[in-house]
N, C-alpha and C. Protein backbone atom coordinates (compact mmCIF):
# COMPACT_ATOMS: atom_id res chain seq x y z
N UNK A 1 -120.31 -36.31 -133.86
CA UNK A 1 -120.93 -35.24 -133.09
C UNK A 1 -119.86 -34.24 -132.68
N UNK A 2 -119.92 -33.26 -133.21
CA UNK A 2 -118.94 -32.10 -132.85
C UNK A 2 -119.43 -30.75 -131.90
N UNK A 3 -119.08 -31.17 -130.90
CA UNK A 3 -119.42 -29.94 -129.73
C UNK A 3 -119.39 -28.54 -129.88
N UNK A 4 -120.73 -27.72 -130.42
CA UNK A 4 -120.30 -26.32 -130.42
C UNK A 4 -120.53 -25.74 -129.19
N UNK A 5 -118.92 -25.33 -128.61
CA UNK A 5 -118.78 -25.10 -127.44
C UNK A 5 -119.71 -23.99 -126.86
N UNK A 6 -120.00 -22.77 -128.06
CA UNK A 6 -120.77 -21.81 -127.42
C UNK A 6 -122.11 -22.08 -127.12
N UNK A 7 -122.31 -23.33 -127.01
CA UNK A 7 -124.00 -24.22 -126.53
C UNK A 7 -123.66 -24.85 -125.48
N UNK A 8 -122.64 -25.07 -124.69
CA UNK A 8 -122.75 -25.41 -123.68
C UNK A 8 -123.53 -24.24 -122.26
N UNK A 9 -124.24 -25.30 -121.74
CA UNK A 9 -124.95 -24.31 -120.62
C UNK A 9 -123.98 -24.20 -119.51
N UNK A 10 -124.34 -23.40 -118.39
CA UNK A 10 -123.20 -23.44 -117.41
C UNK A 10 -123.14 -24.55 -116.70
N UNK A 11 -124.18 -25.23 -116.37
CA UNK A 11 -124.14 -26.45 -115.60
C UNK A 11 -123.09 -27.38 -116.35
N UNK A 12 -123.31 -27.73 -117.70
CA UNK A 12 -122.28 -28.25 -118.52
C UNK A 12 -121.06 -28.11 -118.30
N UNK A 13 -120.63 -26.32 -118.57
CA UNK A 13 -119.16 -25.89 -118.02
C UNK A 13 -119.06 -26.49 -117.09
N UNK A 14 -119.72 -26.36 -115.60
CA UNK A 14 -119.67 -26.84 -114.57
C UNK A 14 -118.87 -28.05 -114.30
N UNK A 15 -119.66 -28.78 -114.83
CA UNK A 15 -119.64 -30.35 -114.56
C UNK A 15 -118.27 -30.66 -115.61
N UNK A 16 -118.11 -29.78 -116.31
CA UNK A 16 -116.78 -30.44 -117.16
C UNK A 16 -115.47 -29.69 -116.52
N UNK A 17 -115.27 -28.44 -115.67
CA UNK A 17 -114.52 -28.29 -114.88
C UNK A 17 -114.73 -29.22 -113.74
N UNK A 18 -115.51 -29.84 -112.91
CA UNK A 18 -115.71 -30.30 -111.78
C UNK A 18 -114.87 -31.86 -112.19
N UNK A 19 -115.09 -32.24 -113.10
CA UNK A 19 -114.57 -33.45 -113.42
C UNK A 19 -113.10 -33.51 -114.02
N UNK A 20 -112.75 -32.46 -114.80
CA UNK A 20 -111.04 -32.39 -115.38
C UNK A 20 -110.12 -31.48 -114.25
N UNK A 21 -111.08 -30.81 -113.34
CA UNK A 21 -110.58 -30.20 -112.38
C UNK A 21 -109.45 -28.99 -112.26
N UNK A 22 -109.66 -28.48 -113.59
CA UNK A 22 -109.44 -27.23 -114.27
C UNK A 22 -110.44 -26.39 -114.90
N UNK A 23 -110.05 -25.11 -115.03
CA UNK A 23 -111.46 -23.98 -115.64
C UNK A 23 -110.89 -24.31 -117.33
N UNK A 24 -112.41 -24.43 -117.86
CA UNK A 24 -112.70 -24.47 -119.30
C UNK A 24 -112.14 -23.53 -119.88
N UNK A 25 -111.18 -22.84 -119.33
CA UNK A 25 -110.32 -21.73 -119.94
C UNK A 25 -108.53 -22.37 -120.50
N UNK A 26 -108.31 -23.16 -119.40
CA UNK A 26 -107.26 -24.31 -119.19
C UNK A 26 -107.40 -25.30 -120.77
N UNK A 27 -108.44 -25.04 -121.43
CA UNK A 27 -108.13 -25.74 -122.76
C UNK A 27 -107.44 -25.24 -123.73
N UNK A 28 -107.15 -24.03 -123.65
CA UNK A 28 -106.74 -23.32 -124.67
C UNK A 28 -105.27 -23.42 -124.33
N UNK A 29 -104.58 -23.70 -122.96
CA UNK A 29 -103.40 -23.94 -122.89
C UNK A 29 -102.96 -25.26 -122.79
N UNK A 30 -102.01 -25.03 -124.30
CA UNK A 30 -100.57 -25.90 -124.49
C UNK A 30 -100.16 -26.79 -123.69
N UNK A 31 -100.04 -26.24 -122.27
CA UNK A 31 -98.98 -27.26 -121.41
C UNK A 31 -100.11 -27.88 -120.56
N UNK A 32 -101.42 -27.34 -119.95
CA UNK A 32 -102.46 -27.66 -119.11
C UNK A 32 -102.85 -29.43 -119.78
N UNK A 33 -102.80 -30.28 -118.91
CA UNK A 33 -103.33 -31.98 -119.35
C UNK A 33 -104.45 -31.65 -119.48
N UNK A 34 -105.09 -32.54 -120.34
CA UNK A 34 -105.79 -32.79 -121.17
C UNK A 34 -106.31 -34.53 -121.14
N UNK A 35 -106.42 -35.08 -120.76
CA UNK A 35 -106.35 -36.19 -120.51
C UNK A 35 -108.19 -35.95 -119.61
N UNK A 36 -108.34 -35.58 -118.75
CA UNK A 36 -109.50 -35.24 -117.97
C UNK A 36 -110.51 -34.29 -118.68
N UNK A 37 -109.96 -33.21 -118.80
CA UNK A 37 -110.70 -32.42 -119.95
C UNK A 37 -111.43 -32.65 -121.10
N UNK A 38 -110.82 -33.81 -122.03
CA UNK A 38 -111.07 -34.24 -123.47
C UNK A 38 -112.42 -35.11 -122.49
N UNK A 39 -112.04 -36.52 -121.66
CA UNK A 39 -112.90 -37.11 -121.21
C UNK A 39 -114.28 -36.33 -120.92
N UNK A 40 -114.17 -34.83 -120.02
CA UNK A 40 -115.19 -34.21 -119.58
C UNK A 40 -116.05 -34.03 -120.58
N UNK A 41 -115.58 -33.32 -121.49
CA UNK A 41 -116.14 -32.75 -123.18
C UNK A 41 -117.06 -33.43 -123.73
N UNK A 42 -115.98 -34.84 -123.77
CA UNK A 42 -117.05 -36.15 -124.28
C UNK A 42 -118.16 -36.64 -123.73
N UNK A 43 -117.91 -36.68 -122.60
CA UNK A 43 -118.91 -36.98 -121.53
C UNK A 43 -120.09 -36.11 -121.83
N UNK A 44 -119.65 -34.74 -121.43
CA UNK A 44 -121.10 -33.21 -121.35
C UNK A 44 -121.97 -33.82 -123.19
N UNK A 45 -121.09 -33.95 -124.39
CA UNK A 45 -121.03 -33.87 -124.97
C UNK A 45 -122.41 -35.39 -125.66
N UNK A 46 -121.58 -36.50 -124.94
CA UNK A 46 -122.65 -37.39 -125.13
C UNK A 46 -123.77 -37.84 -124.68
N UNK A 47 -123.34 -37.41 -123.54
CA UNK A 47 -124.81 -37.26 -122.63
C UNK A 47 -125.85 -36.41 -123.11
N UNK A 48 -125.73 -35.95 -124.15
CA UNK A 48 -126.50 -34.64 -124.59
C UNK A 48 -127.70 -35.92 -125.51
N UNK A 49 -127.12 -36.97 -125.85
CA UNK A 49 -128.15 -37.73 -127.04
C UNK A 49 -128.00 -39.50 -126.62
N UNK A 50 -127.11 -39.23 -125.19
CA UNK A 50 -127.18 -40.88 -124.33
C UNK A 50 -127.17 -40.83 -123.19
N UNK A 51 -128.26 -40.59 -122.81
CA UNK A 51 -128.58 -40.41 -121.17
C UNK A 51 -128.04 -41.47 -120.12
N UNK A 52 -127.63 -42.32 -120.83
CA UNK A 52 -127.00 -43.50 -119.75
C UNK A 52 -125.89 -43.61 -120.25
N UNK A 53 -124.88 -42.72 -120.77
CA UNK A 53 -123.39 -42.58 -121.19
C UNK A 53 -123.10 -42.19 -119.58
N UNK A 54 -121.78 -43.12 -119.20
CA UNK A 54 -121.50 -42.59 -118.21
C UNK A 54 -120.01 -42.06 -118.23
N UNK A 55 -119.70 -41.58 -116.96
CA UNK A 55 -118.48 -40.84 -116.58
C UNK A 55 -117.07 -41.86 -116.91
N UNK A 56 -117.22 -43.16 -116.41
CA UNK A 56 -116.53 -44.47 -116.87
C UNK A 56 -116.45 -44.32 -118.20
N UNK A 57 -117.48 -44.30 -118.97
CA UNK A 57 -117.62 -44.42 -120.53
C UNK A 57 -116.62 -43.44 -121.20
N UNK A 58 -116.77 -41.96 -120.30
CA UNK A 58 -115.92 -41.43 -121.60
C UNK A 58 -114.48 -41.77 -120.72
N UNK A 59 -114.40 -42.43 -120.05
CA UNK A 59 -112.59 -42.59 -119.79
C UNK A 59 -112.14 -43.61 -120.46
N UNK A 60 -113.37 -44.45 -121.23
CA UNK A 60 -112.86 -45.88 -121.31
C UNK A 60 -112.25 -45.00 -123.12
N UNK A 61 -112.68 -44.02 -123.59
CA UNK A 61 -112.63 -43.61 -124.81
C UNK A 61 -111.31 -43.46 -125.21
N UNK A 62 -110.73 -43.63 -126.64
CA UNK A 62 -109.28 -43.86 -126.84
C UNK A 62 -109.84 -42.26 -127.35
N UNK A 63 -108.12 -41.86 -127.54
CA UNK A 63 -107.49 -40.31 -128.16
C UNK A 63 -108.36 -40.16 -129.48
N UNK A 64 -108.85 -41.09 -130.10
CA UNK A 64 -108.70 -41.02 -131.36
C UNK A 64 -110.23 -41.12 -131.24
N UNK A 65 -110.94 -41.72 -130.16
CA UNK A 65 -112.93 -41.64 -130.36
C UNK A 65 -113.16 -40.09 -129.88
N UNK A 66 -112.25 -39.81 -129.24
CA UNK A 66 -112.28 -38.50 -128.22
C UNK A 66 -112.54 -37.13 -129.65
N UNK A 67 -111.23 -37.18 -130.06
CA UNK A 67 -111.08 -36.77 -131.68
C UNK A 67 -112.25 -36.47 -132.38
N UNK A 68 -112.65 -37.84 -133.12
CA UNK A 68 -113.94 -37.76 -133.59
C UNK A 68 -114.88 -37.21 -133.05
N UNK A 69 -115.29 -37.80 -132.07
CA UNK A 69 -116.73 -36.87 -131.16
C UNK A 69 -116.76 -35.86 -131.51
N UNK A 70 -115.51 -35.29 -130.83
CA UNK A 70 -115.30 -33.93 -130.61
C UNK A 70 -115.10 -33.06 -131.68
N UNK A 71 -115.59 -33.64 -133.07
CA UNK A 71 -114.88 -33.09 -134.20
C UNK A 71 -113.79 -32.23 -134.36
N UNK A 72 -112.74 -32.21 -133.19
CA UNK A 72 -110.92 -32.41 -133.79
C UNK A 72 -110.48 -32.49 -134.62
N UNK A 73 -109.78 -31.99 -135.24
CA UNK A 73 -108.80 -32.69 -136.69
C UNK A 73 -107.41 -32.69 -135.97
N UNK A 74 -106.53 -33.28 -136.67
CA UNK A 74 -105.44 -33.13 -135.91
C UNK A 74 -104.58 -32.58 -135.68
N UNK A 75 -104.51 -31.17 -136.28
CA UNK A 75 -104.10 -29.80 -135.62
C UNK A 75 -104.63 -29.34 -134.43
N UNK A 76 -105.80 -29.79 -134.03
CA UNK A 76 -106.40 -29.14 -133.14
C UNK A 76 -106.33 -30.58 -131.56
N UNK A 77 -106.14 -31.16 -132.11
CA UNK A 77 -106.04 -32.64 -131.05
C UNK A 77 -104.59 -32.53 -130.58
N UNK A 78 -104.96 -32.68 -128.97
CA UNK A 78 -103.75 -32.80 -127.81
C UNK A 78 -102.68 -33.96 -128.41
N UNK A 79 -101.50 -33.43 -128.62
CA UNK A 79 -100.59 -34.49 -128.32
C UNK A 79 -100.21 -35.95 -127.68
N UNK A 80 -99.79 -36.74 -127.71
CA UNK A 80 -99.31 -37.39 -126.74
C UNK A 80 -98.66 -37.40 -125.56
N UNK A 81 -98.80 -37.86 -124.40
CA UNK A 81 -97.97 -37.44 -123.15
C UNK A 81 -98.27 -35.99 -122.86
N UNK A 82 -99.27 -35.43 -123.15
CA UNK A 82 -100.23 -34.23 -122.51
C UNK A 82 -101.35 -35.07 -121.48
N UNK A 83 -101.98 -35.66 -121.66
CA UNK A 83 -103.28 -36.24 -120.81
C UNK A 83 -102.44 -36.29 -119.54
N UNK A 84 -104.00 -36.62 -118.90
CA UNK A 84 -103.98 -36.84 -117.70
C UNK A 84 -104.50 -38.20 -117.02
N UNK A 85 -104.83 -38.37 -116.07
CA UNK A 85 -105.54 -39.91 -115.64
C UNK A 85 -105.77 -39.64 -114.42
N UNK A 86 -107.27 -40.25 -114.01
CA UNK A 86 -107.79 -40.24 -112.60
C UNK A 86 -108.87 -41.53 -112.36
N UNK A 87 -108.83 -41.33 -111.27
CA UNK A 87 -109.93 -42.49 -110.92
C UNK A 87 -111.57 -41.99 -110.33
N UNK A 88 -111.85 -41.01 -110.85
CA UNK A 88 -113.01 -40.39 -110.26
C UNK A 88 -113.79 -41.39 -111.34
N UNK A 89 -115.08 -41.09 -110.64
CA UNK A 89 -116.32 -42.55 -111.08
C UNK A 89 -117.45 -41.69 -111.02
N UNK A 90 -118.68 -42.37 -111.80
CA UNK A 90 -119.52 -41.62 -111.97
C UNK A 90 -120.24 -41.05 -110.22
């Protein structure tokens, strides 16, 4: 499932800034973590076709399910030691 970003609604944006705790603009930069962000994506992203995907769920997700979902290739997939980590819960 590959997220076309220009279908996200604002509530979506919303909720995926509210949770990586940066503006959906912050993806496009290099140095900004990513670690919260990728999680958010996945999250807005799966919830779209698993209504009981939760906020836990997409943290439990490795770099590499994140990737896929998100149809990433790996030019376009965050580095290592870019992420981030939090303990926010659904």
């Amino acid at each position: 499932m590959a997220i076309d970003y220009s279908t996200l609604t604002m509530g979506e944006i919303a909720t995926i800034e509210s949770l990586s705790g940066q503006s959906i603009g912050a993806l496009e930069d290099q140095d900004s973590p990513k670690g919260l962000a990728l999680a958010a994506l996945a999250y807005v992203g799966k919830l779209r076709e698993d209504k009981s995907f939760t906020w836990n769920d997409a943290q439990a997700l490795t770099l590499t399910e994140v990737t896929e979902l998100l149809g990433l290739n790996e030019e376009t997939a965050p580095k290592a030691g870019k992420s981030s980590s939090s303990s926010k819960t659904d």
